[in-house]
PDB file of N, CA and C in Angstrom:
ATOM      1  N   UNK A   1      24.002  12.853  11.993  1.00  0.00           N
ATOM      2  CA  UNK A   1      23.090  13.494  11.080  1.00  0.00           C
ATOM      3  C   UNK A   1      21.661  13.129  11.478  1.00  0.00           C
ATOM      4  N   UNK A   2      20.829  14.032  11.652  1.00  0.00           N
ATOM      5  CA  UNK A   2      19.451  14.034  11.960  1.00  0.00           C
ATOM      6  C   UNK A   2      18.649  13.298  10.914  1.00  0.00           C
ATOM      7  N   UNK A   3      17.801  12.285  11.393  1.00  0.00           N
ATOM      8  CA  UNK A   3      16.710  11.353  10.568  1.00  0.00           C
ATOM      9  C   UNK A   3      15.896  12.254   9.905  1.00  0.00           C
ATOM     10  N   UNK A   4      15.847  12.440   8.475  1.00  0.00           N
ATOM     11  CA  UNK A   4      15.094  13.142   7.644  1.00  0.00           C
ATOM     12  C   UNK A   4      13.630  12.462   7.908  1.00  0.00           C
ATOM     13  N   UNK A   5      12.759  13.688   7.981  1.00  0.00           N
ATOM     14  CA  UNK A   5      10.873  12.771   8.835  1.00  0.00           C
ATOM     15  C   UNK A   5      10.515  13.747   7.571  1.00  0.00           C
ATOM     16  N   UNK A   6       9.172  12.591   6.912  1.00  0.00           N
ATOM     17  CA  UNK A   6       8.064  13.317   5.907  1.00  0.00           C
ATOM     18  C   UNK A   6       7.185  14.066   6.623  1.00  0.00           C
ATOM     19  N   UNK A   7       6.276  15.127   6.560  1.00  0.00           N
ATOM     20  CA  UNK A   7       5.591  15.570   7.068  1.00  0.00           C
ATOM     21  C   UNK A   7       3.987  15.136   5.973  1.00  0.00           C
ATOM     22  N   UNK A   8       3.367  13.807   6.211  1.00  0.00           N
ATOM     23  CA  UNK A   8       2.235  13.101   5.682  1.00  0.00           C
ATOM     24  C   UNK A   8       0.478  14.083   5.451  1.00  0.00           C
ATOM     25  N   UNK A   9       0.095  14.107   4.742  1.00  0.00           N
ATOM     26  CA  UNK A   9      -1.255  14.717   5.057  1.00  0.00           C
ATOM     27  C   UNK A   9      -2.038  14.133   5.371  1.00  0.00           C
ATOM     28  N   UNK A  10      -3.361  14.656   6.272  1.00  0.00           N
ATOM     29  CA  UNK A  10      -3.699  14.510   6.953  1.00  0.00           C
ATOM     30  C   UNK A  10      -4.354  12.973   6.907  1.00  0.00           C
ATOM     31  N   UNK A  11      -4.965  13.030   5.363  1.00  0.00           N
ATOM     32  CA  UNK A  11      -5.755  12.060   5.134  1.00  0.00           C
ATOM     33  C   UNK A  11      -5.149  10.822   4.604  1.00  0.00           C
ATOM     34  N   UNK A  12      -3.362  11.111   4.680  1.00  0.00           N
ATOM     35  CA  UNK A  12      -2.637   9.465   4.453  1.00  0.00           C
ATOM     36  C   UNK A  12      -2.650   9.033   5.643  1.00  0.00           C
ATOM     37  N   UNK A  13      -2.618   9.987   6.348  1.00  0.00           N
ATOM     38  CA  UNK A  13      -2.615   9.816   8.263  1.00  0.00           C
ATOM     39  C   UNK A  13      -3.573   8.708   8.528  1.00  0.00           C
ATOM     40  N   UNK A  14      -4.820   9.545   8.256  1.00  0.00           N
ATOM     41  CA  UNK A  14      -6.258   8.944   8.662  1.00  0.00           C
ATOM     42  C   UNK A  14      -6.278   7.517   8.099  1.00  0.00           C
ATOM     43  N   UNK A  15      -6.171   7.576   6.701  1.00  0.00           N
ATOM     44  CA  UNK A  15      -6.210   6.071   6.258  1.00  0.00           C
ATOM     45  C   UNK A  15      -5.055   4.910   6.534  1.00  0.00           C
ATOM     46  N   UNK A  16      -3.925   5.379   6.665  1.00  0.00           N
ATOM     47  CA  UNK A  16      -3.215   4.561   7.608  1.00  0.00           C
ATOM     48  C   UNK A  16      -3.400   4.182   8.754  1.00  0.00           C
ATOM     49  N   UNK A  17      -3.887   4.819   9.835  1.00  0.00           N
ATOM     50  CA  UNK A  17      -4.533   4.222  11.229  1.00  0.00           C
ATOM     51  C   UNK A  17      -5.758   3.420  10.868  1.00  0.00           C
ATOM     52  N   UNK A  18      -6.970   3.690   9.668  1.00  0.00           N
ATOM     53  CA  UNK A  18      -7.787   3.145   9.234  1.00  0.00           C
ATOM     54  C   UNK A  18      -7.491   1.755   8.735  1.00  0.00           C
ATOM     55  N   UNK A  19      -6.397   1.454   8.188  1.00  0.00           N
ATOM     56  CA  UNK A  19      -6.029   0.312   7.576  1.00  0.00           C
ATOM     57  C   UNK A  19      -5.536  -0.229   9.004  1.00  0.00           C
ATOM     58  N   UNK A  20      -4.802   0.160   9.875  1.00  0.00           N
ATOM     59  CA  UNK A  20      -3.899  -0.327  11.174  1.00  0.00           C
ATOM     60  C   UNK A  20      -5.165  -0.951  11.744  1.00  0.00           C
ATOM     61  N   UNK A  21      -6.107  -0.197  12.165  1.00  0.00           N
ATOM     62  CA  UNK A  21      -7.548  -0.984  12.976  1.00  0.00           C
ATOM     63  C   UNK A  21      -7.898  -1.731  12.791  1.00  0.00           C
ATOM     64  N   UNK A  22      -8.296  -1.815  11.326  1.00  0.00           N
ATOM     65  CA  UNK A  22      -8.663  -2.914  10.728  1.00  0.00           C
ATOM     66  C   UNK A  22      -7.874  -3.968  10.832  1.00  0.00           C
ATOM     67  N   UNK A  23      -6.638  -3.828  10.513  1.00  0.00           N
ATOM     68  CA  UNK A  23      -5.934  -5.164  10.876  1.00  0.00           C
ATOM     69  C   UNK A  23      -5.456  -5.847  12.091  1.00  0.00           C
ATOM     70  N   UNK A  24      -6.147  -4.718  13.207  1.00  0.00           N
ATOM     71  CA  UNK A  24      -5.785  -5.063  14.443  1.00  0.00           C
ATOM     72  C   UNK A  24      -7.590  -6.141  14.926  1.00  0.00           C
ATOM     73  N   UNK A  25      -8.475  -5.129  14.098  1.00  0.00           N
ATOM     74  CA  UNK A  25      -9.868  -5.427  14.605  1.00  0.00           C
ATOM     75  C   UNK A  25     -10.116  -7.208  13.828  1.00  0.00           C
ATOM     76  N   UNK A  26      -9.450  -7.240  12.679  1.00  0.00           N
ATOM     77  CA  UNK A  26     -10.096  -8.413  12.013  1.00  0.00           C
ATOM     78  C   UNK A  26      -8.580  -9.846  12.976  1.00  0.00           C
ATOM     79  N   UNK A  27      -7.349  -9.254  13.470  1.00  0.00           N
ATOM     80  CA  UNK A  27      -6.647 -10.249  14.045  1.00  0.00           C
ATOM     81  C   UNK A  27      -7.425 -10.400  14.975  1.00  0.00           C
ATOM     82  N   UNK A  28      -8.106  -9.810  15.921  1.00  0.00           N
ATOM     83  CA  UNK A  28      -8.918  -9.924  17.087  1.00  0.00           C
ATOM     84  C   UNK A  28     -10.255 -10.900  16.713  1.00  0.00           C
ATOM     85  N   UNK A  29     -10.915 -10.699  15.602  1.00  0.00           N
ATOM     86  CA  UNK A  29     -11.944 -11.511  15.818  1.00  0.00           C
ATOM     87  C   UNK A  29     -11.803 -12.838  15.054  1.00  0.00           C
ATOM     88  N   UNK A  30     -10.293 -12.985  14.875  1.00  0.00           N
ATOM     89  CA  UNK A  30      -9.742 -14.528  14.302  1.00  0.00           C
ATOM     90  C   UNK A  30      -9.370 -15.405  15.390  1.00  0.00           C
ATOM     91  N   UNK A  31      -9.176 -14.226  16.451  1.00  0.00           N
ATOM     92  CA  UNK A  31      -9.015 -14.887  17.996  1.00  0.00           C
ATOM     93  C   UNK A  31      -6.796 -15.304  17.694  1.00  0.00           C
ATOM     94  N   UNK A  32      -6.475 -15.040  16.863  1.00  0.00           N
ATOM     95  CA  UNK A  32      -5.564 -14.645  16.863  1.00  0.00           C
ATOM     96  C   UNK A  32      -4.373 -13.531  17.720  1.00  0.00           C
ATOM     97  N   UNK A  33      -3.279 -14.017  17.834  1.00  0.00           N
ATOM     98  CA  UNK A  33      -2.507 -13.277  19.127  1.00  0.00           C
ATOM     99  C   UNK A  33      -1.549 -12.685  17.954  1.00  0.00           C
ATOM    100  N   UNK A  34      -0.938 -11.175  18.868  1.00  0.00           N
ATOM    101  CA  UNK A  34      -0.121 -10.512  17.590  1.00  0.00           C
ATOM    102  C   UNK A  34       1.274 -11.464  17.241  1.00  0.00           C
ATOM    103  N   UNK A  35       1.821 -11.937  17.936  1.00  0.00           N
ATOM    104  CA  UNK A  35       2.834 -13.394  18.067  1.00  0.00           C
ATOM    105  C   UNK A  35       2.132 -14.334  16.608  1.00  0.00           C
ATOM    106  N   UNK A  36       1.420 -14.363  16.653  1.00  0.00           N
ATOM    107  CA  UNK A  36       0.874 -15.715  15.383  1.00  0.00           C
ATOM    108  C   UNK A  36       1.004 -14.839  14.495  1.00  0.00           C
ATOM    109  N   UNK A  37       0.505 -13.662  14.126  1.00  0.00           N
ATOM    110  CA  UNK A  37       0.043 -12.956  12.770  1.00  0.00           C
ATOM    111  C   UNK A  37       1.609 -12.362  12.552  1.00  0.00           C
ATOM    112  N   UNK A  38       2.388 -12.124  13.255  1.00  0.00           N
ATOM    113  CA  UNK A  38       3.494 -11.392  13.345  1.00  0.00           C
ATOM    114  C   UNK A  38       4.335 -12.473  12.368  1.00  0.00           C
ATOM    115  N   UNK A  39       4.142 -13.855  13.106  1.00  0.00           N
ATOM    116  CA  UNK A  39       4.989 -14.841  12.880  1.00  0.00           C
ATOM    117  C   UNK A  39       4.135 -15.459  11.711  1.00  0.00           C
ATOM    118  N   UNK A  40       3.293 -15.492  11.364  1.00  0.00           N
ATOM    119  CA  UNK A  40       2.632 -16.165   9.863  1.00  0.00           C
ATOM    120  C   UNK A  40       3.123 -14.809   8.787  1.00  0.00           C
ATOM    121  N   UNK A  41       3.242 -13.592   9.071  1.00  0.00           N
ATOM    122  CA  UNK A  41       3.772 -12.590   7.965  1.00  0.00           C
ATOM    123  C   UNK A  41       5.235 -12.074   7.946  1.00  0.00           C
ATOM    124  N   UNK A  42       5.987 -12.821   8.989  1.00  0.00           N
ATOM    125  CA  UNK A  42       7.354 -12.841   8.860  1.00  0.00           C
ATOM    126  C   UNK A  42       7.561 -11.566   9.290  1.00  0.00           C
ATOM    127  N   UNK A  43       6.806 -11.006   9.956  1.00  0.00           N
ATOM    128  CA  UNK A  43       7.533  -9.584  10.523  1.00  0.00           C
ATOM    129  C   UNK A  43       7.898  -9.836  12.283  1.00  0.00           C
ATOM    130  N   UNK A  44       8.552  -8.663  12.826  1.00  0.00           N
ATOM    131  CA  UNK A  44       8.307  -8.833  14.618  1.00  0.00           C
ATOM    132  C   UNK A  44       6.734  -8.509  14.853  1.00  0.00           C
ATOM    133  N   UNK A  45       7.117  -8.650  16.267  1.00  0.00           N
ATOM    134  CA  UNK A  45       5.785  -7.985  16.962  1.00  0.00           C
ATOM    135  C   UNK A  45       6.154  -6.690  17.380  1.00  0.00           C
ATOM    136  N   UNK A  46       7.115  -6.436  17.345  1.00  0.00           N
ATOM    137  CA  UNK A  46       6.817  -4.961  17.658  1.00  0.00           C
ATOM    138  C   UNK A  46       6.459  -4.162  16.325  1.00  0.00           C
ATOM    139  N   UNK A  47       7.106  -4.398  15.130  1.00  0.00           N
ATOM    140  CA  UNK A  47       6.376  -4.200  13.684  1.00  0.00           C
ATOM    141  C   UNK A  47       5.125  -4.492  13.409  1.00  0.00           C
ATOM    142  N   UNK A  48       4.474  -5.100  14.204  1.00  0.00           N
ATOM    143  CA  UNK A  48       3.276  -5.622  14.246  1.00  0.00           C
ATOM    144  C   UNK A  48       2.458  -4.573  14.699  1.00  0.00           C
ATOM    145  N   UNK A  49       2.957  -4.234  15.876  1.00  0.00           N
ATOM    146  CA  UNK A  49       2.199  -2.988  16.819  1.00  0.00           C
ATOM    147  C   UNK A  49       2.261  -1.913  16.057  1.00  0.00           C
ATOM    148  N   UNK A  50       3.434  -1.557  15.175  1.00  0.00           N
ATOM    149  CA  UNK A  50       3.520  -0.545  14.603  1.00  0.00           C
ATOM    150  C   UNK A  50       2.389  -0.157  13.243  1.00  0.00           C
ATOM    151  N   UNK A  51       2.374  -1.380  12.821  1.00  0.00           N
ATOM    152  CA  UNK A  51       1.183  -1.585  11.534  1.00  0.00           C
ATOM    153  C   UNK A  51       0.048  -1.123  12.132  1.00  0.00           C
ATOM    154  N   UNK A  52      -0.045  -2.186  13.251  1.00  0.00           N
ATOM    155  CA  UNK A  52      -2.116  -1.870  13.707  1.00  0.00           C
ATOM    156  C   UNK A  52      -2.166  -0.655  14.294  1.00  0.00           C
ATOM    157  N   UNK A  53      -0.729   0.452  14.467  1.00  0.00           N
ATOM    158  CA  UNK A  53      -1.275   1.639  14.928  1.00  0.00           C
ATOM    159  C   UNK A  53      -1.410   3.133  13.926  1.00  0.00           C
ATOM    160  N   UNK A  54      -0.965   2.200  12.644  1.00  0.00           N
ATOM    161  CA  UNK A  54      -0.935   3.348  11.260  1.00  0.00           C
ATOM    162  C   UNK A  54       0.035   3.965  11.093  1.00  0.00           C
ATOM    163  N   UNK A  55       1.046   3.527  11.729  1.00  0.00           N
ATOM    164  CA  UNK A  55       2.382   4.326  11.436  1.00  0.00           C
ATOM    165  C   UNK A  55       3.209   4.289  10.146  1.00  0.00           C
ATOM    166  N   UNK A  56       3.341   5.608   9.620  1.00  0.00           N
ATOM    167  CA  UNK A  56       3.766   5.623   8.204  1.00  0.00           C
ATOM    168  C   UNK A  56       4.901   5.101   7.727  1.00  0.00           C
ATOM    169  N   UNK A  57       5.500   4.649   9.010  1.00  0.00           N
ATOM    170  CA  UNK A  57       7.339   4.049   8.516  1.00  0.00           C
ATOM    171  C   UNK A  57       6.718   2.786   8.208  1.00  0.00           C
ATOM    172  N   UNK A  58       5.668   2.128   8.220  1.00  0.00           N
ATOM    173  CA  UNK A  58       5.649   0.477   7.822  1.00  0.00           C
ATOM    174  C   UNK A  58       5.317   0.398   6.516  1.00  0.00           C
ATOM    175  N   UNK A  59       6.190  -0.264   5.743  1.00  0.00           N
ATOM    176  CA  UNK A  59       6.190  -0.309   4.346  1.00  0.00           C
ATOM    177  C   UNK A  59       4.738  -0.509   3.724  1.00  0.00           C
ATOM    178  N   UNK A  60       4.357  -0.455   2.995  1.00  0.00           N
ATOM    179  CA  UNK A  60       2.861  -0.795   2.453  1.00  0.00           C
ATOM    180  C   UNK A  60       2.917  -2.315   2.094  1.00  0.00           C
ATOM    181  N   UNK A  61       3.996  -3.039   1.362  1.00  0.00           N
ATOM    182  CA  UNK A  61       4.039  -4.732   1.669  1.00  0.00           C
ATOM    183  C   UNK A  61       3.751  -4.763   3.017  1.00  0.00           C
ATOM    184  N   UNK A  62       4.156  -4.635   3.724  1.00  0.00           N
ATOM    185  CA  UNK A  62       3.699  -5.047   5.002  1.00  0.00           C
ATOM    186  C   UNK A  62       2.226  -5.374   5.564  1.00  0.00           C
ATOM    187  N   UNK A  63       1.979  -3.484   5.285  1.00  0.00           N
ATOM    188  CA  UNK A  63       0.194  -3.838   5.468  1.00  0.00           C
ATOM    189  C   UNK A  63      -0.417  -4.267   4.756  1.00  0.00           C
ATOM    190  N   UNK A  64       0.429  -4.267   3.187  1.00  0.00           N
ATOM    191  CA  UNK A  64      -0.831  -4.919   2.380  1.00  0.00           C
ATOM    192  C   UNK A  64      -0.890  -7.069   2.949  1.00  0.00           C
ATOM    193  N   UNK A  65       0.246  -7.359   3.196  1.00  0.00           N
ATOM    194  CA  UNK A  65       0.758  -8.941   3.737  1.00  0.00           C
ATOM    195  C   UNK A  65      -0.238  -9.160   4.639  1.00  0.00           C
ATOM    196  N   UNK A  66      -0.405  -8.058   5.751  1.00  0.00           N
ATOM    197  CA  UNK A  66      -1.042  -8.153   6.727  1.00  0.00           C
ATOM    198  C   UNK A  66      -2.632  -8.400   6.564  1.00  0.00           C
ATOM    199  N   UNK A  67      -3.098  -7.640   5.702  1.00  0.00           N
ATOM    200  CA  UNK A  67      -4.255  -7.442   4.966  1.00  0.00           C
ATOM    201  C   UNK A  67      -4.910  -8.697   4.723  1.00  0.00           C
ATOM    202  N   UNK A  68      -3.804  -8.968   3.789  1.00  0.00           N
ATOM    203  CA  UNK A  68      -4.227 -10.195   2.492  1.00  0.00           C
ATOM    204  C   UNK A  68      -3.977 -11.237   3.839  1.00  0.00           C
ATOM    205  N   UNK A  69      -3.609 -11.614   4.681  1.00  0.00           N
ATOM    206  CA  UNK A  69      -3.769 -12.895   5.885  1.00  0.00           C
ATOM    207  C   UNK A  69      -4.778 -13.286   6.648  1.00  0.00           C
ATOM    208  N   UNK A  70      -5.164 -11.852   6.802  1.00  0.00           N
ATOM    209  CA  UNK A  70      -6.361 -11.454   7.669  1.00  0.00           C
ATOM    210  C   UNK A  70      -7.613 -11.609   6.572  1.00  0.00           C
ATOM    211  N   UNK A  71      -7.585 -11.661   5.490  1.00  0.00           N
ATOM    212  CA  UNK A  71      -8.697 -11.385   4.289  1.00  0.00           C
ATOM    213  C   UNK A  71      -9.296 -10.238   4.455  1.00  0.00           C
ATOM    214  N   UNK A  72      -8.527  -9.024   4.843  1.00  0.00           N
ATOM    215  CA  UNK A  72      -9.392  -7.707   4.765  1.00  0.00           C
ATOM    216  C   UNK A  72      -9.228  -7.251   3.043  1.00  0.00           C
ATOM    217  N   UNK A  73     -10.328  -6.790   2.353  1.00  0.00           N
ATOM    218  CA  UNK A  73     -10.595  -6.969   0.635  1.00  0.00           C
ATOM    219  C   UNK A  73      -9.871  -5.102   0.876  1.00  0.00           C
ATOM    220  N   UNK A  74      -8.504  -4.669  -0.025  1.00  0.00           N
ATOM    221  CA  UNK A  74      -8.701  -3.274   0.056  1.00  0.00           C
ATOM    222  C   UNK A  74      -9.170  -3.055  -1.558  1.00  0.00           C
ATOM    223  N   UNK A  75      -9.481  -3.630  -2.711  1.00  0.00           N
ATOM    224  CA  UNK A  75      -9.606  -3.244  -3.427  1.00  0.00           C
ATOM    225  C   UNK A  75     -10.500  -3.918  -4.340  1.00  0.00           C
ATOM    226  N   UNK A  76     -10.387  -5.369  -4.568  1.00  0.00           N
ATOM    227  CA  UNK A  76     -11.639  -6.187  -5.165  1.00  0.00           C
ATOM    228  C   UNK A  76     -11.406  -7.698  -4.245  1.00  0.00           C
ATOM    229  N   UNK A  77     -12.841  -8.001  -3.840  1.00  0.00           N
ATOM    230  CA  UNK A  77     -12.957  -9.255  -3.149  1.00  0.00           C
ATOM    231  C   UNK A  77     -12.364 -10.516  -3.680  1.00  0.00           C
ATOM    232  N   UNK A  78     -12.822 -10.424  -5.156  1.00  0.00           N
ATOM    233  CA  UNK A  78     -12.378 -11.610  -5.727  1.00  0.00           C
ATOM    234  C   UNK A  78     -10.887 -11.664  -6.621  1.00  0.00           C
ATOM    235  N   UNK A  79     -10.347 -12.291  -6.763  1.00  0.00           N
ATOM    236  CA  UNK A  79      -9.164 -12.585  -6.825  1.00  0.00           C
ATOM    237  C   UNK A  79      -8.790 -12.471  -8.674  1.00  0.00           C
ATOM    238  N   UNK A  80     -10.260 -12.984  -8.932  1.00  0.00           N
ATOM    239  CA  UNK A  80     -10.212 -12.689 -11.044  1.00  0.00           C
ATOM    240  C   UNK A  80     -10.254 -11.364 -11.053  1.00  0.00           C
ATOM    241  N   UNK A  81     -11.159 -10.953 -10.657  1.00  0.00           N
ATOM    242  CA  UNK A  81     -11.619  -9.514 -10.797  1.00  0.00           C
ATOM    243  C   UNK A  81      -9.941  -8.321 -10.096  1.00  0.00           C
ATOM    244  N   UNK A  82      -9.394  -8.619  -9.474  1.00  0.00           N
ATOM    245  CA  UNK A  82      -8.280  -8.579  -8.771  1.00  0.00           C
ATOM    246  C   UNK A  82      -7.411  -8.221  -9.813  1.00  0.00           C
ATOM    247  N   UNK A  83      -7.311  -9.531 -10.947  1.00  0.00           N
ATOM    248  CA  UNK A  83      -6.042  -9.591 -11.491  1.00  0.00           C
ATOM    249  C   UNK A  83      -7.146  -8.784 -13.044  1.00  0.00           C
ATOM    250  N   UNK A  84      -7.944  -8.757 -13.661  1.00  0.00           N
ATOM    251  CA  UNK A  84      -8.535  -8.086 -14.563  1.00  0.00           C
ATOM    252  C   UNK A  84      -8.127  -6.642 -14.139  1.00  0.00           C
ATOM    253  N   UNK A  85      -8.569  -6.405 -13.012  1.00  0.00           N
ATOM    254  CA  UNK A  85      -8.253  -4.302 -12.863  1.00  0.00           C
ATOM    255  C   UNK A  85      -6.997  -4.357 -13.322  1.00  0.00           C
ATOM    256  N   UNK A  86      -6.113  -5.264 -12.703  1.00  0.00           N
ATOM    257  CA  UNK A  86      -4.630  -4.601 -12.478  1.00  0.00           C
ATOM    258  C   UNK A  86      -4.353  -4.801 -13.966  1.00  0.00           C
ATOM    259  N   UNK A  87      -4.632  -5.532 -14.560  1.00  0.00           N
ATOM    260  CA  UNK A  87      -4.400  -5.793 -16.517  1.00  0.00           C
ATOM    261  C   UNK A  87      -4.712  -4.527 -16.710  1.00  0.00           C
ATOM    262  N   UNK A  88      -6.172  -4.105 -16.367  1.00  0.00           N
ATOM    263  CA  UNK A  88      -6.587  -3.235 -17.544  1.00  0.00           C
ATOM    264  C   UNK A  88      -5.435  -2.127 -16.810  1.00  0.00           C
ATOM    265  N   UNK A  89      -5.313  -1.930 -15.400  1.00  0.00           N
ATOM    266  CA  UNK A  89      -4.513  -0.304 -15.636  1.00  0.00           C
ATOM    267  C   UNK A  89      -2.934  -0.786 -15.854  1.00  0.00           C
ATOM    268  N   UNK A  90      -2.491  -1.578 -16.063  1.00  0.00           N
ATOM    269  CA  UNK A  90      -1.367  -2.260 -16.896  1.00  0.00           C
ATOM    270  C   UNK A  90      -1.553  -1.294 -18.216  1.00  0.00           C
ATOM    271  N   UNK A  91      -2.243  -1.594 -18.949  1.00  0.00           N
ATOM    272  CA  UNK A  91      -2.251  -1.417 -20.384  1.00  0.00           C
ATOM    273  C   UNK A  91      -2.578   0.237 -20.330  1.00  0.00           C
ATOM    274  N   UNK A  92      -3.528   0.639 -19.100  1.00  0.00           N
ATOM    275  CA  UNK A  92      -3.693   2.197 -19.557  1.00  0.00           C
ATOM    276  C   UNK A  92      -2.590   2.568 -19.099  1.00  0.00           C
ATOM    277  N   UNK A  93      -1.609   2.087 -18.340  1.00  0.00           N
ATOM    278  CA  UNK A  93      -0.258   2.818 -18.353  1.00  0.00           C
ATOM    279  C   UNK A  93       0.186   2.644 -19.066  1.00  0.00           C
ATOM    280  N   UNK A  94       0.814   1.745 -19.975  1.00  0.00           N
ATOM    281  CA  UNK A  94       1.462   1.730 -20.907  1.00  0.00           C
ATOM    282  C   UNK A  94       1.213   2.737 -22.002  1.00  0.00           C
ATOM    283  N   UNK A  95      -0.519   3.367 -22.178  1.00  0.00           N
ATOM    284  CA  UNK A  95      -0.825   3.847 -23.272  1.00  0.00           C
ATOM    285  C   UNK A  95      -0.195   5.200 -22.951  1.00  0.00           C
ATOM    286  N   UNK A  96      -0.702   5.798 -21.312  1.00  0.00           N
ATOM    287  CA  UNK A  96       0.076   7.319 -20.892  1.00  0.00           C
ATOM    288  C   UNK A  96       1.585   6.837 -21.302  1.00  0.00           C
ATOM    289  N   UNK A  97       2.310   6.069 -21.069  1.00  0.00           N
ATOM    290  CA  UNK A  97       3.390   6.362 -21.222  1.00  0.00           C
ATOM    291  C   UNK A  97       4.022   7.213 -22.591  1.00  0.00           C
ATOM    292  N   UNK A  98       3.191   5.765 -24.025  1.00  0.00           N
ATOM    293  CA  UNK A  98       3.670   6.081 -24.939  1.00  0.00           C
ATOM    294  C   UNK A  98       3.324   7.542 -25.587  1.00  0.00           C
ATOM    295  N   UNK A  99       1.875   7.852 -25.151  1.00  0.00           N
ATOM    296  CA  UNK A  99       1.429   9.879 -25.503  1.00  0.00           C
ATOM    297  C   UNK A  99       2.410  10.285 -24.563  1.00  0.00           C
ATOM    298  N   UNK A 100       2.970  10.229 -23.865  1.00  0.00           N
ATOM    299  CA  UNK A 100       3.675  11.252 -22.641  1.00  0.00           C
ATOM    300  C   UNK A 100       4.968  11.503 -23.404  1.00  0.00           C
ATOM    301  N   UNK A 101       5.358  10.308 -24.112  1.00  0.00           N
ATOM    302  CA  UNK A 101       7.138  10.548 -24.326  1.00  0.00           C
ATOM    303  C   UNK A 101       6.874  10.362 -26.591  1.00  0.00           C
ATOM    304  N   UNK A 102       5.655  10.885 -26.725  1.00  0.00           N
ATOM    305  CA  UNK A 102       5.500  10.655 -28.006  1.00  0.00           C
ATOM    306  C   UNK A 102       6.125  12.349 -28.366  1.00  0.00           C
ATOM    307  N   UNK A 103       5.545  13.057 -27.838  1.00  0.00           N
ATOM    308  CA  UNK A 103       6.100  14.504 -28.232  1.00  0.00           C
ATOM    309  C   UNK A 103       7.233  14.849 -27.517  1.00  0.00           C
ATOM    310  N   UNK A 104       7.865  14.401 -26.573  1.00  0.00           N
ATOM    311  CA  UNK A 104       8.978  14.771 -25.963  1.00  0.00           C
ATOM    312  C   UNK A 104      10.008  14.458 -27.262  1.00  0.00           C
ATOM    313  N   UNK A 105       9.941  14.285 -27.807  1.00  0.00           N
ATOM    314  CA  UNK A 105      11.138  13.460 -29.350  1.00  0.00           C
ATOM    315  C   UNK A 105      11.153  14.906 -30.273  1.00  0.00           C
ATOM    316  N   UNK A 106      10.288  16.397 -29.822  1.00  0.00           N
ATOM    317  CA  UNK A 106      10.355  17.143 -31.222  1.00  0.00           C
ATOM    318  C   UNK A 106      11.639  18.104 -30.636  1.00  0.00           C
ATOM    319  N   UNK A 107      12.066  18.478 -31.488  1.00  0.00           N
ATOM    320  CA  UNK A 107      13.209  19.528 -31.399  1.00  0.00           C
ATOM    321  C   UNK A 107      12.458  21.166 -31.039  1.00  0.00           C
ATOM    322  N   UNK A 108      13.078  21.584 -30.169  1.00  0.00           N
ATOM    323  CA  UNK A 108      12.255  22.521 -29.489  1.00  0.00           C
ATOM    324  C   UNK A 108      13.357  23.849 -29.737  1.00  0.00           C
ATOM    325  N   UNK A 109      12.584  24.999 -30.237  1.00  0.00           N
ATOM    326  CA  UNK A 109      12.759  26.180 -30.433  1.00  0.00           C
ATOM    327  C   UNK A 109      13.236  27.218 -29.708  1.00  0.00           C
ATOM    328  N   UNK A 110      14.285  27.313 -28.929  1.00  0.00           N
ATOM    329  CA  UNK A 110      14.632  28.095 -28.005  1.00  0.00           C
ATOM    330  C   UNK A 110      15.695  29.010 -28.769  1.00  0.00           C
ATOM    331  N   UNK A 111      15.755  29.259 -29.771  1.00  0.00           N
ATOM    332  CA  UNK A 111      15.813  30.433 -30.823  1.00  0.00           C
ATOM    333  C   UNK A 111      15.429  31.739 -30.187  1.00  0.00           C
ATOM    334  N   UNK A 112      15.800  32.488 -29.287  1.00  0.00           N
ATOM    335  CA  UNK A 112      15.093  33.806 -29.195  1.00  0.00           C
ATOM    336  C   UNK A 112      15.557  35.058 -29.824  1.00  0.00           C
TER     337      UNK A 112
END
């Protein structure tokens, strides 16, 4: 049976090789070899190669592991501020949830 392949747009493309560089550009100026970073994030090196080249089969733990080793910031520098966003959209999910499935509960009219 043939390997089912996503067909990605363009711009998950782009930012996946964007994230891959980066983690290839910031192992490089740690003076770091892909063997160390491979082996400090528990992946191979050939998974390694695969990350720094943006390839969409590498799980996002991965690059995000890779990321967070290297200290590349993808979302807030500091680590309070880090865990404050993720609270607050914690709680605004919770709030979509409860409007989302608040009217799903009415008995619906398909009477025609």
């Amino acid at each position: 049976m043939p390997k089912k392949t996503h067909v990605y747009s363009p711009y998950a493309r782009d930012a996946a090789e964007l994230l891959g560089r980066m983690i290839r550009a910031a192992r490089l100026e740690r003076n770091m070899t892909a063997g160390e970073l491979a082996e400090r994030a528990g992946v191979s090196r050939p998974l390694l190669g695969r990350a720094e080249k943006g390839d969409m089969g590498v799980s996002m733990g991965t690059m995000f592991e890779l990321a967070s080793i290297l200290g590349i910031p993808l979302f807030e520098q500091d680590t309070d501020r880090l865990t404050l966003r993720l609270e607050a959209e914690r709680r605004a999910g919770a709030l979509l949830r409860k409007r989302a499935f608040a009217g799903s509960q009415r008995q619906v009219d398909d009477d025609f």
